[in-house]
N, C-alpha and C. Protein backbone atom coordinates (compact mmCIF):
# COMPACT_ATOMS: atom_id res chain seq x y z
N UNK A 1 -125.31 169.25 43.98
CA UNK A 1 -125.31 170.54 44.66
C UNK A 1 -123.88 171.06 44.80
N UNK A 2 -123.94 172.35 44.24
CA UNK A 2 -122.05 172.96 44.32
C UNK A 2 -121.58 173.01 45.79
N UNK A 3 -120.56 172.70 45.92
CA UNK A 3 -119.99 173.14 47.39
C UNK A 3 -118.89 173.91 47.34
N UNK A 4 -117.87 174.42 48.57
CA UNK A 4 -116.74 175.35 48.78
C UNK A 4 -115.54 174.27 49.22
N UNK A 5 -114.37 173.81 48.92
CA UNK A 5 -113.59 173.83 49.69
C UNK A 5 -112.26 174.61 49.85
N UNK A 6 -112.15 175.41 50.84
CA UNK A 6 -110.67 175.86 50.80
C UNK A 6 -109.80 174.87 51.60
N UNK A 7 -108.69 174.63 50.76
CA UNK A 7 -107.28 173.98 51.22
C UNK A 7 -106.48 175.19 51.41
N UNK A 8 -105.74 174.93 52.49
CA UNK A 8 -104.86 176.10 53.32
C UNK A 8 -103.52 175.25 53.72
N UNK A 9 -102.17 176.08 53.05
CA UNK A 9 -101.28 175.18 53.87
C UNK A 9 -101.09 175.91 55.12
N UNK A 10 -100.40 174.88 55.55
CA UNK A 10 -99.94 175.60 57.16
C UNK A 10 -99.17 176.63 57.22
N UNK A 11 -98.91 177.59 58.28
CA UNK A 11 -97.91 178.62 58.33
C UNK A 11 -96.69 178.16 58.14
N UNK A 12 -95.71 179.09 58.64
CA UNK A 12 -94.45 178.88 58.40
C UNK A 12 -93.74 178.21 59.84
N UNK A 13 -92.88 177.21 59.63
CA UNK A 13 -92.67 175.82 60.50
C UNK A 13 -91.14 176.21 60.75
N UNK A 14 -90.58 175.87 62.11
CA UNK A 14 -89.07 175.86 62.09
C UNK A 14 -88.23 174.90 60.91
N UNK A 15 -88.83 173.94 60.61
CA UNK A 15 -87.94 173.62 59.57
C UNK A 15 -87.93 174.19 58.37
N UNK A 16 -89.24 174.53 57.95
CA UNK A 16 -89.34 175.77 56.69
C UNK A 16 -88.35 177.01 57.22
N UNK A 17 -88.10 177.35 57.96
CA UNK A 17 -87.24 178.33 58.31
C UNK A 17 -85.61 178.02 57.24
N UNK A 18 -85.52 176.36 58.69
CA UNK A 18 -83.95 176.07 58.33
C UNK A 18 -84.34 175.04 57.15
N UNK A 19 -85.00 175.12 56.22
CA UNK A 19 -84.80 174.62 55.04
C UNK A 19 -84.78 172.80 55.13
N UNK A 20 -85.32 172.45 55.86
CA UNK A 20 -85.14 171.23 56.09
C UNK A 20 -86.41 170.32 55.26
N UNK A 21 -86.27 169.08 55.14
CA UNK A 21 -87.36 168.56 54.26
C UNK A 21 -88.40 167.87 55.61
N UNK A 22 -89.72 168.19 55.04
CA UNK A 22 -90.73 167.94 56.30
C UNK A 22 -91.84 167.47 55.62
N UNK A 23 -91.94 166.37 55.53
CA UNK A 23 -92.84 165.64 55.41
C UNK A 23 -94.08 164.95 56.64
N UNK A 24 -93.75 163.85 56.57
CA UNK A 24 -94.25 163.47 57.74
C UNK A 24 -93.90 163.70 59.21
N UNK A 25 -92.65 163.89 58.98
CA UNK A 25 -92.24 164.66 60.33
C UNK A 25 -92.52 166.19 60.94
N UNK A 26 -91.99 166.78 62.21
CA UNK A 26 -93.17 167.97 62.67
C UNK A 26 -91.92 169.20 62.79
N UNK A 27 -92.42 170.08 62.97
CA UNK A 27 -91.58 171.32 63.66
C UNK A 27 -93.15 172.07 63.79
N UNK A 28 -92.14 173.39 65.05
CA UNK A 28 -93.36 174.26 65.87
C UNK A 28 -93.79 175.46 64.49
N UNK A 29 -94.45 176.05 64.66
CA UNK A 29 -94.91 177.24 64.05
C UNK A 29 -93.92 178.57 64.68
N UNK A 30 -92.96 178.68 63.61
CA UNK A 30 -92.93 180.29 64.47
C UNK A 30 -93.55 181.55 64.22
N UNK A 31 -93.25 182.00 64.60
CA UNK A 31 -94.12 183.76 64.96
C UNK A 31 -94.74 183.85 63.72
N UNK A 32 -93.82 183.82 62.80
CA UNK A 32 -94.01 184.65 61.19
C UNK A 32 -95.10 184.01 61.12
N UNK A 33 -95.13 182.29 61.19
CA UNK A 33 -96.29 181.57 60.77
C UNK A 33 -97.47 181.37 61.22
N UNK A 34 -97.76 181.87 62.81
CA UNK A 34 -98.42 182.50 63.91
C UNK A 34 -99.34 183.39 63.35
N UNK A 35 -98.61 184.49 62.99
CA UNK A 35 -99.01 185.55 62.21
C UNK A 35 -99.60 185.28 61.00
N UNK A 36 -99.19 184.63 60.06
CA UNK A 36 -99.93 183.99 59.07
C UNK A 36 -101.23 183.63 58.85
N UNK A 37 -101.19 182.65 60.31
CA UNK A 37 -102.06 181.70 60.41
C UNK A 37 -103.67 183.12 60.59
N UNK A 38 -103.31 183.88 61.44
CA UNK A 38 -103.99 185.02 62.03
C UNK A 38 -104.27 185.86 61.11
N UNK A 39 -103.66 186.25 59.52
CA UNK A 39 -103.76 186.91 59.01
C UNK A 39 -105.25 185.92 57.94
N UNK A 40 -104.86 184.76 57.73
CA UNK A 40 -105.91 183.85 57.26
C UNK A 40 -107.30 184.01 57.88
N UNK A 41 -107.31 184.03 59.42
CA UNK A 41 -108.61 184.02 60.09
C UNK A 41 -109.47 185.38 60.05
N UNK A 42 -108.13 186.57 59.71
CA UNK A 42 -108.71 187.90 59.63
C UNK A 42 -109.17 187.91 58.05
N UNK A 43 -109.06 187.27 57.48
CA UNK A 43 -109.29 187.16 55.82
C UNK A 43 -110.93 186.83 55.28
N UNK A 44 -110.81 185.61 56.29
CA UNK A 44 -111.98 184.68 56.14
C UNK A 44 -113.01 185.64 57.22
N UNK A 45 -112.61 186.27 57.95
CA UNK A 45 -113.96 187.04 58.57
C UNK A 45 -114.32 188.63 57.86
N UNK A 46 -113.39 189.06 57.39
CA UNK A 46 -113.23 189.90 56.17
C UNK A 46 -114.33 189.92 54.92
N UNK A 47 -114.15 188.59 54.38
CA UNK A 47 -114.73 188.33 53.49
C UNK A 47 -116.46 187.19 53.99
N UNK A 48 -116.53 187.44 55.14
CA UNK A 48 -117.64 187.04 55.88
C UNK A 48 -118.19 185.36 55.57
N UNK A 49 -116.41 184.86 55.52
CA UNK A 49 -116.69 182.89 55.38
C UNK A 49 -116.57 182.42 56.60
N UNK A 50 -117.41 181.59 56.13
CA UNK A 50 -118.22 180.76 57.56
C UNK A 50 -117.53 179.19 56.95
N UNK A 51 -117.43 178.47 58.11
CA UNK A 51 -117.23 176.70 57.64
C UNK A 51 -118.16 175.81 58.16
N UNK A 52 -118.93 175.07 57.82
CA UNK A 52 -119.58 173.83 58.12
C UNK A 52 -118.81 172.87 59.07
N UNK A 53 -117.71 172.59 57.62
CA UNK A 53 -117.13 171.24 58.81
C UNK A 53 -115.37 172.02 58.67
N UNK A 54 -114.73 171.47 59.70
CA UNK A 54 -112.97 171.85 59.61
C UNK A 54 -112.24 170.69 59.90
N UNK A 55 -111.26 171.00 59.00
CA UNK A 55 -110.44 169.42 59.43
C UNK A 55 -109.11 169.71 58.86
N UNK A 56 -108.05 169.11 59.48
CA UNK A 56 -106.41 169.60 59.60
C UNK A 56 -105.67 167.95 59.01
N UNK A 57 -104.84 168.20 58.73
CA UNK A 57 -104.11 166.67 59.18
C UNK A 57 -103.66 166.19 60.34
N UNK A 58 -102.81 165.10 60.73
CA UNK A 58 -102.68 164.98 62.10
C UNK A 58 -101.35 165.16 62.39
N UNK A 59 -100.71 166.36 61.82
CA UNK A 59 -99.37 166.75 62.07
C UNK A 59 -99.58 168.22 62.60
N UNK A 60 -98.89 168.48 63.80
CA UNK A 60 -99.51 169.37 65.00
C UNK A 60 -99.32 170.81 64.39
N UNK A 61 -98.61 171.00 63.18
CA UNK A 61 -98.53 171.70 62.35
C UNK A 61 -99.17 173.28 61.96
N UNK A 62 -100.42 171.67 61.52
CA UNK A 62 -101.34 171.85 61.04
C UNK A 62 -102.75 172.23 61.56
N UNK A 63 -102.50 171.63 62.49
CA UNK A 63 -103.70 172.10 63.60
C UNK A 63 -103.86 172.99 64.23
N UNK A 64 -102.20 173.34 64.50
CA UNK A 64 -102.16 174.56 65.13
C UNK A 64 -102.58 175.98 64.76
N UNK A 65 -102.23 175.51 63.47
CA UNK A 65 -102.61 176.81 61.80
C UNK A 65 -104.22 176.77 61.86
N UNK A 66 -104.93 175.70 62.30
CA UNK A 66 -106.09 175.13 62.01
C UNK A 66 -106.76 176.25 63.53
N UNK A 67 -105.81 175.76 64.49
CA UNK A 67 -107.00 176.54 65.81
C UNK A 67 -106.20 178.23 66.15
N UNK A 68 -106.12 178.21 65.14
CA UNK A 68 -105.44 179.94 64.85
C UNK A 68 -106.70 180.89 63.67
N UNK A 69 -107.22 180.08 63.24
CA UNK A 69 -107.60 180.25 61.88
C UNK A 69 -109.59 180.25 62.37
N UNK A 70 -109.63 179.19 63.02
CA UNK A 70 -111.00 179.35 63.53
C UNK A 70 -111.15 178.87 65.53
N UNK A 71 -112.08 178.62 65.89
CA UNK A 71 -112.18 178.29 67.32
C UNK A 71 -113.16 177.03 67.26
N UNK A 72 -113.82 176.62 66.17
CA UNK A 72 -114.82 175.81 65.83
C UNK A 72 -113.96 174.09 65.84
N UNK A 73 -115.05 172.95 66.59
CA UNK A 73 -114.34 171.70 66.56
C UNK A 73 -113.96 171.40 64.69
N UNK A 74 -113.07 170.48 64.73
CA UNK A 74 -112.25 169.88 64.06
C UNK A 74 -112.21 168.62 63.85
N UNK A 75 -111.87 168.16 62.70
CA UNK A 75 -111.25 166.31 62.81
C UNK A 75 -109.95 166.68 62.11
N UNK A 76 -109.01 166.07 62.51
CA UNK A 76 -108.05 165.10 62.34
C UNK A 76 -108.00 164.07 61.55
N UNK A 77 -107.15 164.27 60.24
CA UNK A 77 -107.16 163.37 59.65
C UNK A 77 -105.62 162.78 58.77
N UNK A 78 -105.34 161.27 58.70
CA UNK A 78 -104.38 161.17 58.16
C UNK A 78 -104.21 161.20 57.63
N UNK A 79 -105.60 161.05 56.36
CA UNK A 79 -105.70 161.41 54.70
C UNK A 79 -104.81 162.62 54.20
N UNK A 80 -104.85 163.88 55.13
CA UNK A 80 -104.61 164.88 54.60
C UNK A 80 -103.22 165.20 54.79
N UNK A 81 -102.70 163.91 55.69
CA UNK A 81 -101.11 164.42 55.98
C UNK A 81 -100.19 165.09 54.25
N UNK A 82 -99.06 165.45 54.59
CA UNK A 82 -97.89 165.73 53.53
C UNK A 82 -97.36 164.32 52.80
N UNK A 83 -96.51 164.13 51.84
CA UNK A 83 -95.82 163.74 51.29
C UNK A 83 -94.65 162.94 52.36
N UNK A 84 -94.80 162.16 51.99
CA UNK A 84 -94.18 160.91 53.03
C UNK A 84 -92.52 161.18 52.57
N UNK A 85 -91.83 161.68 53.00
CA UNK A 85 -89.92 161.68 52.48
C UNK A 85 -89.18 160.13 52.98
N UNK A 86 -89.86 159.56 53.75
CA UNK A 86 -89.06 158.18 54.09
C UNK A 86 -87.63 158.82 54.95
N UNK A 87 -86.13 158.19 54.48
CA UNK A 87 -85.39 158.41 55.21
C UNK A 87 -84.54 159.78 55.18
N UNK A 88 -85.68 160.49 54.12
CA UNK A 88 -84.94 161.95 54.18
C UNK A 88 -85.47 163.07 54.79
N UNK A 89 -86.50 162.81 55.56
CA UNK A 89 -87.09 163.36 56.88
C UNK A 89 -86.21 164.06 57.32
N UNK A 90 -86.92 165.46 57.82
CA UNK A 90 -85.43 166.27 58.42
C UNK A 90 -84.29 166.74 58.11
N UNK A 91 -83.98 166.01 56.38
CA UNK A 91 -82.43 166.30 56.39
C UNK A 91 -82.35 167.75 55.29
N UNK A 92 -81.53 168.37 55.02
CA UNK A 92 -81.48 169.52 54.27
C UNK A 92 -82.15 169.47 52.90
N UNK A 93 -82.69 170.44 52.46
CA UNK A 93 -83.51 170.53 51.34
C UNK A 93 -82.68 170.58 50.19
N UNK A 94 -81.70 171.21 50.27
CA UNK A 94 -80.49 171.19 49.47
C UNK A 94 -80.53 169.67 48.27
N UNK A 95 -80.95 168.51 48.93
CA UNK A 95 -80.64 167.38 48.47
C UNK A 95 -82.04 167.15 47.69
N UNK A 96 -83.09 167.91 47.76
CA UNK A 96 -84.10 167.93 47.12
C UNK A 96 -83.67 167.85 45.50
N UNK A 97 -84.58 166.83 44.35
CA UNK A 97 -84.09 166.93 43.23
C UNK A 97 -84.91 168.14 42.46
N UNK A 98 -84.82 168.61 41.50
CA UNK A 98 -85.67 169.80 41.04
C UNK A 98 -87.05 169.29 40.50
N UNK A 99 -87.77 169.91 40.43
CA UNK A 99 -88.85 169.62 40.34
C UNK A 99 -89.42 169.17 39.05
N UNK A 100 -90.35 167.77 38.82
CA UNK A 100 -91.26 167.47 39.72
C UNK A 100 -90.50 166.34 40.13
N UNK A 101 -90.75 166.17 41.52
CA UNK A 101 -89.78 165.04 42.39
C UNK A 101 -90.25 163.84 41.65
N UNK A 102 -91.22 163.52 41.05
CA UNK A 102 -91.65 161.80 40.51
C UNK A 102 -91.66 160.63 41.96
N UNK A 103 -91.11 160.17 41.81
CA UNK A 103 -90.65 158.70 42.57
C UNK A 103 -89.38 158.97 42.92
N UNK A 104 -88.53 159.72 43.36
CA UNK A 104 -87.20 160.02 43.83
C UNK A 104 -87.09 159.83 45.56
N UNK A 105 -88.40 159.94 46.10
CA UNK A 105 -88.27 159.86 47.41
C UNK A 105 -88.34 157.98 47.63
N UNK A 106 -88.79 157.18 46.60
CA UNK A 106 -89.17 155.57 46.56
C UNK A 106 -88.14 155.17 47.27
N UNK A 107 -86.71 155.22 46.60
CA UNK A 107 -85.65 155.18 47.11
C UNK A 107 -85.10 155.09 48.75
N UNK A 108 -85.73 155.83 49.11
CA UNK A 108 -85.42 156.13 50.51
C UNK A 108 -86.12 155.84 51.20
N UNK A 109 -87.48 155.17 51.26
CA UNK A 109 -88.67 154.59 51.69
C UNK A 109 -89.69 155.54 52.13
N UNK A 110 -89.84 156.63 51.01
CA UNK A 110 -90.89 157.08 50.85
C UNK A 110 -91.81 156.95 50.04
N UNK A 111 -93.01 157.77 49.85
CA UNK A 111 -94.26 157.76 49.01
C UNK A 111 -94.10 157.78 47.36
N UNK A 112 -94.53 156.83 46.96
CA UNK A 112 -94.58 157.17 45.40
C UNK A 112 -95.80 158.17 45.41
N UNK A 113 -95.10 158.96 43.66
CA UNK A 113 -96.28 160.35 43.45
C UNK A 113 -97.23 159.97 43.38
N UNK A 114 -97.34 159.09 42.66
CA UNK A 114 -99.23 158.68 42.00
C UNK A 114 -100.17 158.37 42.97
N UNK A 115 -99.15 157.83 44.18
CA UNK A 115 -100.02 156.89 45.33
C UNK A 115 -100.03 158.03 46.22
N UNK A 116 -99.41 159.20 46.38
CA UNK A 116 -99.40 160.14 47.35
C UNK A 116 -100.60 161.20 46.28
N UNK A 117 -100.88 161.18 45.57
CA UNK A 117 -101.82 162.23 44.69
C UNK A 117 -103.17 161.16 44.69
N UNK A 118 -103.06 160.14 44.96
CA UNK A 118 -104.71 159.32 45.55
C UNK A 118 -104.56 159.72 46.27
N UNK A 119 -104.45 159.30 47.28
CA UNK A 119 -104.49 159.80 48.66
C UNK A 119 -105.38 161.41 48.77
N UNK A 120 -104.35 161.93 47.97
CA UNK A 120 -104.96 163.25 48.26
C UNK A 120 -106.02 163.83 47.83
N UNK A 121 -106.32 163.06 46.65
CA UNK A 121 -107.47 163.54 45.72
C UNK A 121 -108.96 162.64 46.59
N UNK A 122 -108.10 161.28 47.40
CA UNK A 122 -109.95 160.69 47.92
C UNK A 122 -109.73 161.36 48.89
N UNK A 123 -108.40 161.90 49.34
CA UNK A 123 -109.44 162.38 50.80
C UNK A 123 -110.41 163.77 50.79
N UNK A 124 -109.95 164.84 49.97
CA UNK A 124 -110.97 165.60 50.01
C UNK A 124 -112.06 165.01 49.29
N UNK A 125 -112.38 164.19 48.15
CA UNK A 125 -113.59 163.81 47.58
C UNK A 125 -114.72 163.42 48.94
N UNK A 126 -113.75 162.60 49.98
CA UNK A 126 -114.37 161.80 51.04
C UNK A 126 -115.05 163.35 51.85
N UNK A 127 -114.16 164.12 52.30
CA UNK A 127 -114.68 166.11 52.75
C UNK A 127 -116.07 166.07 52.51
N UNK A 128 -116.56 165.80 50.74
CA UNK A 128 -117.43 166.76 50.27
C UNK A 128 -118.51 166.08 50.19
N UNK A 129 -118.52 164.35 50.68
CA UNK A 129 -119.83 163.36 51.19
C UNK A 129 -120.91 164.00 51.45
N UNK A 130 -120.68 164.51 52.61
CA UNK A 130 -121.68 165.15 53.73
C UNK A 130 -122.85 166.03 53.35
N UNK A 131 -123.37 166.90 54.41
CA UNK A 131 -124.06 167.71 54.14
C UNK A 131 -123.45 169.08 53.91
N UNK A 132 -122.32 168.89 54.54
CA UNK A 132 -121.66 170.72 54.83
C UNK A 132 -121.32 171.16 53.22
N UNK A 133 -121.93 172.54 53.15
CA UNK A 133 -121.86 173.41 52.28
C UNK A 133 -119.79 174.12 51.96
N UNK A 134 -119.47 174.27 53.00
CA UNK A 134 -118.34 175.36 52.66
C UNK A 134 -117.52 174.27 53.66
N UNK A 135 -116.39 173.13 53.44
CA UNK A 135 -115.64 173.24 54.08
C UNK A 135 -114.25 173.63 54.31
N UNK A 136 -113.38 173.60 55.12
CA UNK A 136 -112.06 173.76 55.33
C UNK A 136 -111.18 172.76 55.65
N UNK A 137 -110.44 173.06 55.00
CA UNK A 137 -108.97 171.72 55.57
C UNK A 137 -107.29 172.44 55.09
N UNK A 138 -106.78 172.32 56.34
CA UNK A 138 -105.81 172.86 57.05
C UNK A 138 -104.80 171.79 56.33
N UNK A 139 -103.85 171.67 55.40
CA UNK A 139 -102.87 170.58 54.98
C UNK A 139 -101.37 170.75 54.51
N UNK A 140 -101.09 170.89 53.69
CA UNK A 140 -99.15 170.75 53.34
C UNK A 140 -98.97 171.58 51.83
N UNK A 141 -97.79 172.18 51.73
CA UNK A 141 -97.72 172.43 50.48
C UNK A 141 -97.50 171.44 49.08
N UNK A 142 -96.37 170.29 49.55
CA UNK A 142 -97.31 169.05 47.85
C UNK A 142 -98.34 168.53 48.16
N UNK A 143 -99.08 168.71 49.18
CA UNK A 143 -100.30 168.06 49.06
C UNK A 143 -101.18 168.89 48.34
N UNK A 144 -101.03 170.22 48.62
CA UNK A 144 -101.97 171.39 48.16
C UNK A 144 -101.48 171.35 46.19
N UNK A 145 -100.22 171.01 46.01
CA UNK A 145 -99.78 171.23 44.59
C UNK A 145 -100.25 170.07 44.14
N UNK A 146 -99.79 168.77 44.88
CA UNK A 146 -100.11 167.27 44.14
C UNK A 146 -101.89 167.55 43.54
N UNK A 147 -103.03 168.06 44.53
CA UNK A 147 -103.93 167.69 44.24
C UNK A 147 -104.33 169.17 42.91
N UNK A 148 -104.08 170.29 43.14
CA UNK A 148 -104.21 171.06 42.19
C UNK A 148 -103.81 170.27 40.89
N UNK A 149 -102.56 169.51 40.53
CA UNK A 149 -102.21 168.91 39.47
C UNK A 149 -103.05 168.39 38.89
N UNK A 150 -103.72 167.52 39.47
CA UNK A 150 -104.50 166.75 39.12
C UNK A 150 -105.82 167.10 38.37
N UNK A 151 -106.55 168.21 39.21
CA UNK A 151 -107.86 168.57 38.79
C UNK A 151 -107.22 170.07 37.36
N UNK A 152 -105.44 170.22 37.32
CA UNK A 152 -105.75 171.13 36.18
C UNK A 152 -106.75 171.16 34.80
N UNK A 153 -107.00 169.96 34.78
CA UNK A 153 -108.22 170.21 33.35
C UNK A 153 -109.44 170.82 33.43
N UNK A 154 -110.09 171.14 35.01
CA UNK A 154 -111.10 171.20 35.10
C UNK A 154 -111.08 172.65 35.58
N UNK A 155 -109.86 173.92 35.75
CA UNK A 155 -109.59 174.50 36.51
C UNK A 155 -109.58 176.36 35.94
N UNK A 156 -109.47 176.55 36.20
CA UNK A 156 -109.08 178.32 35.14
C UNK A 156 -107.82 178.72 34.58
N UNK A 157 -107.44 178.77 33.45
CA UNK A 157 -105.76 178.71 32.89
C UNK A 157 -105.55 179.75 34.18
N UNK A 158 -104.27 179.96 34.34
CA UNK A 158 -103.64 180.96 35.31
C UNK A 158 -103.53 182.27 34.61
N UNK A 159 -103.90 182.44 33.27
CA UNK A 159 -104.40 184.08 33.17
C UNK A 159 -105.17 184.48 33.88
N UNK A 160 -106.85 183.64 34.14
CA UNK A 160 -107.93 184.27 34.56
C UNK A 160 -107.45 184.21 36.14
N UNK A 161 -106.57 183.26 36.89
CA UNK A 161 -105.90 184.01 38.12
C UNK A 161 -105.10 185.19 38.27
N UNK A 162 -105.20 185.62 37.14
CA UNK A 162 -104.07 187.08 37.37
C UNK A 162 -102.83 186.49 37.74
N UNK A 163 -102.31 185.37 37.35
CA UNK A 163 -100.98 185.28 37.27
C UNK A 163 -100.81 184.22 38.62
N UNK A 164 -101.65 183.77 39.42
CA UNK A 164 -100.97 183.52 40.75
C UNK A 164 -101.34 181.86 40.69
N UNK A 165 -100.10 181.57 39.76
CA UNK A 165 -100.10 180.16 39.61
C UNK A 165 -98.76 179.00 39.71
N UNK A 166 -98.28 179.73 40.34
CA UNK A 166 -97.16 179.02 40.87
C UNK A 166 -96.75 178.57 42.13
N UNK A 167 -96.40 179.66 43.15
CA UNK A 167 -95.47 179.89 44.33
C UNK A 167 -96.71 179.24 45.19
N UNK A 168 -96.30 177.87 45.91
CA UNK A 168 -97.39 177.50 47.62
C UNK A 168 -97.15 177.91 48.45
N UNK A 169 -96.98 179.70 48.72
CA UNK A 169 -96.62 180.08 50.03
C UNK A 169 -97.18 179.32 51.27
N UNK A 170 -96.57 179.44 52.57
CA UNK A 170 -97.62 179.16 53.79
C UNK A 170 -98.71 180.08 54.02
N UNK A 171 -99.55 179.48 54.17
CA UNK A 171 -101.05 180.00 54.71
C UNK A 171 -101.72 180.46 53.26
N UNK A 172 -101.30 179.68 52.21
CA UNK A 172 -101.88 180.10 51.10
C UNK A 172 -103.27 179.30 50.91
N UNK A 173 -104.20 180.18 50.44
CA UNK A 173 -105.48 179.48 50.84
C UNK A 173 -105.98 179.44 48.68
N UNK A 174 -106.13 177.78 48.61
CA UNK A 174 -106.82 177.48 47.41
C UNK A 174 -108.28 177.55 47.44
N UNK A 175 -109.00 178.39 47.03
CA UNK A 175 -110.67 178.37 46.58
C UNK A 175 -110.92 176.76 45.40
N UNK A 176 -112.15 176.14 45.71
CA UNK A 176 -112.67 175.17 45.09
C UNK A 176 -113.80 175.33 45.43
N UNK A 177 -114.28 175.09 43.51
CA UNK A 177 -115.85 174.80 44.55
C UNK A 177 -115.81 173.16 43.86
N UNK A 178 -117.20 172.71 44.42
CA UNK A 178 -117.21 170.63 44.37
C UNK A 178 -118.11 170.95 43.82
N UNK A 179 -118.82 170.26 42.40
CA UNK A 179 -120.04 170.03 41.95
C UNK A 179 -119.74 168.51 41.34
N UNK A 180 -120.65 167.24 41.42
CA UNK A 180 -120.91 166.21 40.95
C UNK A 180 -118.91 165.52 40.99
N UNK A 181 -118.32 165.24 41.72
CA UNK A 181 -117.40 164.73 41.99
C UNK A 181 -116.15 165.31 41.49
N UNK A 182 -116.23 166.45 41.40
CA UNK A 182 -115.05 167.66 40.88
C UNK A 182 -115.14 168.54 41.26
N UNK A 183 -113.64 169.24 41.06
CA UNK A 183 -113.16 170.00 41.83
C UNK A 183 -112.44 170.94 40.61
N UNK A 184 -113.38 172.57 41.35
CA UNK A 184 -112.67 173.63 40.08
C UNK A 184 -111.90 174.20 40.86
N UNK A 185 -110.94 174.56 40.65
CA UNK A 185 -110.04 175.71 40.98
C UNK A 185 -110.74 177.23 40.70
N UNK A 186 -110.95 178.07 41.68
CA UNK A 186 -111.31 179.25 41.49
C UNK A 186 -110.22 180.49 41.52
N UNK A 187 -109.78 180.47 42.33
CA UNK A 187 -108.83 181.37 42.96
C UNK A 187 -107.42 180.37 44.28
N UNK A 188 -106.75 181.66 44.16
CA UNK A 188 -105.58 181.00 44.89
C UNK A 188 -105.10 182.73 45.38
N UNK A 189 -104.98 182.35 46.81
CA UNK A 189 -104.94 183.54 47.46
C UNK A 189 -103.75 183.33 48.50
N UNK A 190 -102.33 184.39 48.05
CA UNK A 190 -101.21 184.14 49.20
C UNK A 190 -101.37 184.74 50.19
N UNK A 191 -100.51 185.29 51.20
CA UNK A 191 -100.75 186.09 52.15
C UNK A 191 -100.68 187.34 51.61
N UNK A 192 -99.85 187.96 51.24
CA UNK A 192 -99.74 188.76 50.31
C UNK A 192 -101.04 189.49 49.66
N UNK A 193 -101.48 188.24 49.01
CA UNK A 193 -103.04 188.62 48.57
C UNK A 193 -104.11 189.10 49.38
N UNK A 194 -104.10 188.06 50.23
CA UNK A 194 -104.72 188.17 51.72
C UNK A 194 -104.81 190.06 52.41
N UNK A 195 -103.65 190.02 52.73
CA UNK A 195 -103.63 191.53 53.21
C UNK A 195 -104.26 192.84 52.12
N UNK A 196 -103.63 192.56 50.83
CA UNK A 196 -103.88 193.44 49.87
C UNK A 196 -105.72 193.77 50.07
N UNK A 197 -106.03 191.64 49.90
CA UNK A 197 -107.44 192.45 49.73
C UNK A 197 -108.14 193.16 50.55
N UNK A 198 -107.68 192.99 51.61
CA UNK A 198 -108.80 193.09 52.92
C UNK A 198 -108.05 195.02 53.36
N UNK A 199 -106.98 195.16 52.82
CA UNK A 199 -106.71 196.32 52.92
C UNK A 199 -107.26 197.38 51.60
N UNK A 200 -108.35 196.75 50.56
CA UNK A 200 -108.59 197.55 49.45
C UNK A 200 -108.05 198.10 48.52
């Protein structure tokens, strides 16, 4: 039976502000990302989506984006946390290597890629168990890229997205639907998008 999941990263975070690397570690939501988060919930009632089940990671982040976005209970989960940085938590992004990071964070006693892209790929598989038809989960921007990577074979080249196949803004919301243990990529919607559509 097909199902929905949208992955949503979180708004915009004081360290996304000051450029800092944030992984497992937290910063507050400011305004902009406040707003974000609000512009998501006006999106999803816009387009008249409903959620079964909701679930955030357990970085306050995320939750916060999460009880901005709907009023409906939640789980918490660690599956869905970010990309583990080890001892470069916090420190300037600047030192970030260009992309794709690989195993560069190993070093510093963080997450290897492969083992941070399981992670991410069972935990939504684990999401789509249930009975719920349409769910939601509130999570990180490489988490949202790591797991897109993965399912690209199964997904729509980024022509048939009209181009919007790059940039993980905050509060960017990925469309999936789940049929028989996969995951298609449908759409990918920024804020940007968000407003456009709902403004016609």
């Amino acid at each position: 039976m097909e199902k929905t999941l949208y992955l949503v990263r979180h708004g915009q975070t004081l360290f996304n502000l000051q450029h800092k690397i944030q992984g497992w570690c937290d910063s507050p939501l400011t305004d902009q990302g406040i707003h974000e988060a609000q512009t998501v919930r006006r999106y999803f009632q816009f387009e008249g989506i409903r959620f079964d089940q909701a679930y955030s990671s357990t970085s306050e982040r995320t939750s916060d984006t999460l009880e901005l976005i709907t009023t409906q209970p939640y789980t918490r989960l660690k599956g869905l946390k970010e990309w583990h940085f080890g001892r470069l938590e916090g420190e300037s992004d600047v030192i970030n290597p260009s992309l794709p990071y690989s195993d560069f964070f190993v070093a510093y006693g963080g997450e290897e890629e492969k083992a941070f892209q399981k992670r991410a790929v069972e935990t939504c598989l684990s999401l789509m168990e249930g009975e719920a038809q349409t769910v939601l989960a509130v999570t990180h921007g490489a988490f949202c890229g790591q797991f897109r990577k993965f399912w690209d074979h199964t997904s729509k080249p980024a022509d048939r997205l009209n181009g919007r196949s790059a940039r993980i803004g905050n509060c960017c919301i990925f469309k999936y639907h789940y049929d028989q243990e996969n995951f298609y990529l449908d759409d990918i919607i920024n804020h940007e998008e968000q407003i456009k559509r709902m403004e016609g």
